[in-house]
Protein backbone atom coordinates (compact mmCIF):
# COMPACT_ATOMS: atom_id res chain seq x y z
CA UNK A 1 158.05 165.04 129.48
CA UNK A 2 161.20 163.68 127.47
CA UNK A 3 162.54 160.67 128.56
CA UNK A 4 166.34 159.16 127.09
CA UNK A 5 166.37 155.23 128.20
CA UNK A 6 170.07 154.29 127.19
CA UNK A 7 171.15 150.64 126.69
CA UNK A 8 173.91 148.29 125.11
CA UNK A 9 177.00 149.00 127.29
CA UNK A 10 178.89 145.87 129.28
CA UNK A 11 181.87 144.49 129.64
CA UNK A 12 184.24 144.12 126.71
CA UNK A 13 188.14 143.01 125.89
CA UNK A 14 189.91 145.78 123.80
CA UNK A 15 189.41 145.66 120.54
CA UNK A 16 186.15 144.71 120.81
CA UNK A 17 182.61 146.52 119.69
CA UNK A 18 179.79 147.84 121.39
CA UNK A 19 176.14 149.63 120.05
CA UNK A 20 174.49 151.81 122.73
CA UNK A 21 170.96 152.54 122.34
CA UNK A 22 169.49 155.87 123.36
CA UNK A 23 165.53 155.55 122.99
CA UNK A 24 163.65 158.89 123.41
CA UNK A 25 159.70 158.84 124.37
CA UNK A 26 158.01 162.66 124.97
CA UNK A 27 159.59 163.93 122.10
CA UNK A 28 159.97 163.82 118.29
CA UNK A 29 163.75 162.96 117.88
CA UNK A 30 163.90 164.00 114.44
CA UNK A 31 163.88 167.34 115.32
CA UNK A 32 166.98 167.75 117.61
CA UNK A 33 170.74 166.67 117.39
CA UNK A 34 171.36 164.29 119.76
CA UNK A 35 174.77 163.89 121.32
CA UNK A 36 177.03 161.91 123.33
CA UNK A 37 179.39 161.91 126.36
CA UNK A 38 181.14 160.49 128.79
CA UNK A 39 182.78 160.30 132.36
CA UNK A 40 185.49 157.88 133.40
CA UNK A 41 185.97 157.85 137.08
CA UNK A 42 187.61 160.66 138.52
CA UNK A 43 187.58 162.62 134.98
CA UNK A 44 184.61 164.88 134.25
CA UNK A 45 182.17 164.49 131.88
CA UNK A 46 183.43 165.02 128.51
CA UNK A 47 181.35 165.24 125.28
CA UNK A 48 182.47 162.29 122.86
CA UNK A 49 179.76 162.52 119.51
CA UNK A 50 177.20 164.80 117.74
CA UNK A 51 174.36 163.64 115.32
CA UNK A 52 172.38 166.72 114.06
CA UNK A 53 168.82 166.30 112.81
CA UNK A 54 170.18 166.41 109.72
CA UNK A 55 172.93 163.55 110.00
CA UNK A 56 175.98 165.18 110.48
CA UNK A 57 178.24 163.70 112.72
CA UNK A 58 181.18 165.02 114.68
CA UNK A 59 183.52 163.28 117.07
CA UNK A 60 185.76 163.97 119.64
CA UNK A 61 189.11 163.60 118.02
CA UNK A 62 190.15 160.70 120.54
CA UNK A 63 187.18 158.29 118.39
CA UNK A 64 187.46 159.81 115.57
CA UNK A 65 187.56 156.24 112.95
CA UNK A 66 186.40 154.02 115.52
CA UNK A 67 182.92 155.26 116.78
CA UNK A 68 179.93 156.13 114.61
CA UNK A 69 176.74 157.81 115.90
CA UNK A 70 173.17 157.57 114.19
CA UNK A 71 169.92 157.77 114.36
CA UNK A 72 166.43 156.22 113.27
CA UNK A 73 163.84 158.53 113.67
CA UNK A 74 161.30 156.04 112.69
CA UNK A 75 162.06 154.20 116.03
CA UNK A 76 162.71 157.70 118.12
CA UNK A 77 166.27 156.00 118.72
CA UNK A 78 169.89 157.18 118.62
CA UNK A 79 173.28 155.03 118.23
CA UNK A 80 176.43 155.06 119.24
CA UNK A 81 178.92 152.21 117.80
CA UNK A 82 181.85 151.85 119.20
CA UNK A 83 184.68 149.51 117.40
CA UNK A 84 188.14 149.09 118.13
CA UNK A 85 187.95 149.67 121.64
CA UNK A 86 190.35 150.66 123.99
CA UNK A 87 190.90 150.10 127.86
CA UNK A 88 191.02 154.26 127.84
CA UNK A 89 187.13 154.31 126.51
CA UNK A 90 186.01 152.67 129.61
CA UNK A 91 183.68 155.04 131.36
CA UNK A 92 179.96 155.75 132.04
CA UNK A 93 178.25 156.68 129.14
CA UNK A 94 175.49 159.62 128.08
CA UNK A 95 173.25 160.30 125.65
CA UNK A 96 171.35 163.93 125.34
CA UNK A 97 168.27 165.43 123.57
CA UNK A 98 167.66 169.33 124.45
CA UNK A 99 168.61 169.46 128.07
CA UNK A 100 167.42 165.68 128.70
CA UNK A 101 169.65 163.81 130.06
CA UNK A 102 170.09 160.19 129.75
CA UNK A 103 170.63 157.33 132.59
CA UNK A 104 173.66 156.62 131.75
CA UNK A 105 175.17 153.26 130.84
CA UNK A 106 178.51 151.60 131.69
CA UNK A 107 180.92 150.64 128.92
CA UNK A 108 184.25 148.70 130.64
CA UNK A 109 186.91 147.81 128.53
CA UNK A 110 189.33 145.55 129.74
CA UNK A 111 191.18 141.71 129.26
């Protein structure tokens, strides 16, 4: 059964940086891109990063420059940092392996 435990969002001023952690258990993460989303409240869920199994990383153009996603396979974790934030980024975070689903994890941005 795969599992996604996500962790590493809080509170935050803008400009400021966060890592999320997306730990997978059940499954060999090396295998499988892993991605990224989020929902703000009242917005639906929109996707936000992409890591394949290879590396490759793709971004929604709005984070494009300011977040980076990775991966250590070693560890069966994924990454998402986030830099330069902005009071717009606030939302509830996701991560996703297959059609697993992640808890989700808040990120607020604010002064």
């Amino acid at each position: 059964q795969v599992q996604l435990v996500e962790s590493g969002g809080g509170l935050v001023q803008p400009g400021g940086s966060l890592r999320l952690s997306c730990a997978a258990s059940g499954v060999d993460l090396a295998g499988y891109p892993m991605g990224w989303y989020r929902q703000a409240p009242g917005k639906q869920r929109e996707w936000v990063a992409t890591i394949t199994s290879g590396g490759n990383t793709n971004y929604v153009h709005s984070v494009e420059g300011r977040f980076t996603a990775s991966r250590d396979n070693a560890k069966n974790t994924g990454y998402l940092q986030m830099n330069s934030l902005k009071p717009e980024d606030t939302a509830v975070y996701y991560c996703r392996l297959i059609d697993c689903w992640g808890q989700g994890t808040q990120v607020t941005v604010s002064s």
